[in-house]
C-alpha atoms as a PDB file:
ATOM      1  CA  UNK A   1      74.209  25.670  15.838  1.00  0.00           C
ATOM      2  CA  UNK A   2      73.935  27.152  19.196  1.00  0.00           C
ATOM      3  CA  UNK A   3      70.816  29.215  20.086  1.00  0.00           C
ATOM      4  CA  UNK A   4      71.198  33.045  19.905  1.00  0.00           C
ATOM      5  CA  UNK A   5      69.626  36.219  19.655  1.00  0.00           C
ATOM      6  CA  UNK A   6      70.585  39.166  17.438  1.00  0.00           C
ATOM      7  CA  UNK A   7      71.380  42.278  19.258  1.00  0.00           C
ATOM      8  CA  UNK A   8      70.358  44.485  16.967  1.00  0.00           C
ATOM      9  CA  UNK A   9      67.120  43.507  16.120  1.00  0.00           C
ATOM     10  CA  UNK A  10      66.655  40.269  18.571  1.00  0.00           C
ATOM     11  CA  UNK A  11      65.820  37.689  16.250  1.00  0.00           C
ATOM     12  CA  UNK A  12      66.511  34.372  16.216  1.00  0.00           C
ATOM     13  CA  UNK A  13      67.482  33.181  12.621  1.00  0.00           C
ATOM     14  CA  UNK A  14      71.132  33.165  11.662  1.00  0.00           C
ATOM     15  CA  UNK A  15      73.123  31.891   8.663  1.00  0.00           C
ATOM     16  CA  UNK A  16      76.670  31.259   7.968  1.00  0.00           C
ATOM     17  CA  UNK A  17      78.772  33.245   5.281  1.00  0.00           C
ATOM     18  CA  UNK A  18      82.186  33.098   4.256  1.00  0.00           C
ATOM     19  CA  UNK A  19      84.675  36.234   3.356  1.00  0.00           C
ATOM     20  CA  UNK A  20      87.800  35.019   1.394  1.00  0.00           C
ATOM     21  CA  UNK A  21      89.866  35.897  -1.396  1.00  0.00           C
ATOM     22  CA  UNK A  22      91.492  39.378  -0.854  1.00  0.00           C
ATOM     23  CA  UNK A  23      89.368  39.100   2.669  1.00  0.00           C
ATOM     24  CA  UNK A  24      91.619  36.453   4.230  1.00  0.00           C
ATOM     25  CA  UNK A  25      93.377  36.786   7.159  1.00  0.00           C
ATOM     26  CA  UNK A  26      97.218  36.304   8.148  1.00  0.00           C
ATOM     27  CA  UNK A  27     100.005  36.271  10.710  1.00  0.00           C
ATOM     28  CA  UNK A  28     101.355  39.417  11.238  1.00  0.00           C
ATOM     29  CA  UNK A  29     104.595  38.210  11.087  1.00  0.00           C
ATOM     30  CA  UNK A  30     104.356  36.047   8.186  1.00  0.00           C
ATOM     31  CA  UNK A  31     104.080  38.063   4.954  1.00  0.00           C
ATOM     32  CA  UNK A  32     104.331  35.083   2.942  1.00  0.00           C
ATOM     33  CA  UNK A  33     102.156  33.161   5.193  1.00  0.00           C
ATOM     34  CA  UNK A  34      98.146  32.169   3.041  1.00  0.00           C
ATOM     35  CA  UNK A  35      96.891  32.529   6.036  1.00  0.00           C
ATOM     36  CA  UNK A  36      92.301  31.954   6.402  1.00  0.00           C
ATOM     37  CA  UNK A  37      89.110  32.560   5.561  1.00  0.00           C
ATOM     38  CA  UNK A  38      86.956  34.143   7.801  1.00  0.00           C
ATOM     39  CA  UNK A  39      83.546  32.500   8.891  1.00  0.00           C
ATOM     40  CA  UNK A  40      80.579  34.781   9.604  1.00  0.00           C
ATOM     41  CA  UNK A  41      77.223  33.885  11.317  1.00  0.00           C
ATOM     42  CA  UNK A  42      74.930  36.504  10.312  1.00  0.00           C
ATOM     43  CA  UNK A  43      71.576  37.839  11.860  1.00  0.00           C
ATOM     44  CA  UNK A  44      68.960  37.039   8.452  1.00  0.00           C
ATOM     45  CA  UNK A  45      66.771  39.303   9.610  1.00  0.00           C
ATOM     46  CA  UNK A  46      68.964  42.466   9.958  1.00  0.00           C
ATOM     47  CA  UNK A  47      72.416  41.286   8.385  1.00  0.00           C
ATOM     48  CA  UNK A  48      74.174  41.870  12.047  1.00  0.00           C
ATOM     49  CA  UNK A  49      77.517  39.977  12.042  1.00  0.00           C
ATOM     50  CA  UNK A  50      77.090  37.649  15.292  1.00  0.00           C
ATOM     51  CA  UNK A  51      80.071  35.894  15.029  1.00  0.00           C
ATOM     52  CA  UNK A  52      83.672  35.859  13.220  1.00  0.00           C
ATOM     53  CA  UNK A  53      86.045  33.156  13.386  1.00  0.00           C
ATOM     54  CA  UNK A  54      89.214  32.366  11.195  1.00  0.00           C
ATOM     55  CA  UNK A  55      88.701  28.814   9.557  1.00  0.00           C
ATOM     56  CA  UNK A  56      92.122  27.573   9.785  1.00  0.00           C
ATOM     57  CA  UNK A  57      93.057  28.725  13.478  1.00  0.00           C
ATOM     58  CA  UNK A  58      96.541  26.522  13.361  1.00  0.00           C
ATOM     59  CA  UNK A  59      97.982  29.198  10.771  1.00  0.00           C
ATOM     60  CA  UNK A  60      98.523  31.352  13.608  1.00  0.00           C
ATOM     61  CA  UNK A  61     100.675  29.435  15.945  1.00  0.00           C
END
């Protein structure tokens, strides 16, 4: 993992988490669509959320 400092509180350990079930995310235009997960890196100091991605990017082409 890259190196990176928390804004909040300017540490320098991070983590990753995971939100899915009712969390995930989808195509606006496809109400059917399962669309992802989200991936979180998260300050483990402070709990700031550094980073949040969608684990299955192609669902959204």
């Amino acid at each position: 993992m890259e190196e990176r400092v928390c804004k909040a509180c300017a540490s320098n350990s991070f983590g990753k988490g995971v939100m899915d079930g009712y969390a995930h995310v989808r195509p606006v235009d496809k109400f059917f669509s399962t669309g992802s997960s989200l991936e979180l890196i998260i300050c483990t100091n402070c709990g700031e959320v550094a980073s949040m991605r969608v684990k299955k990017p192609d669902k959204f082409k």
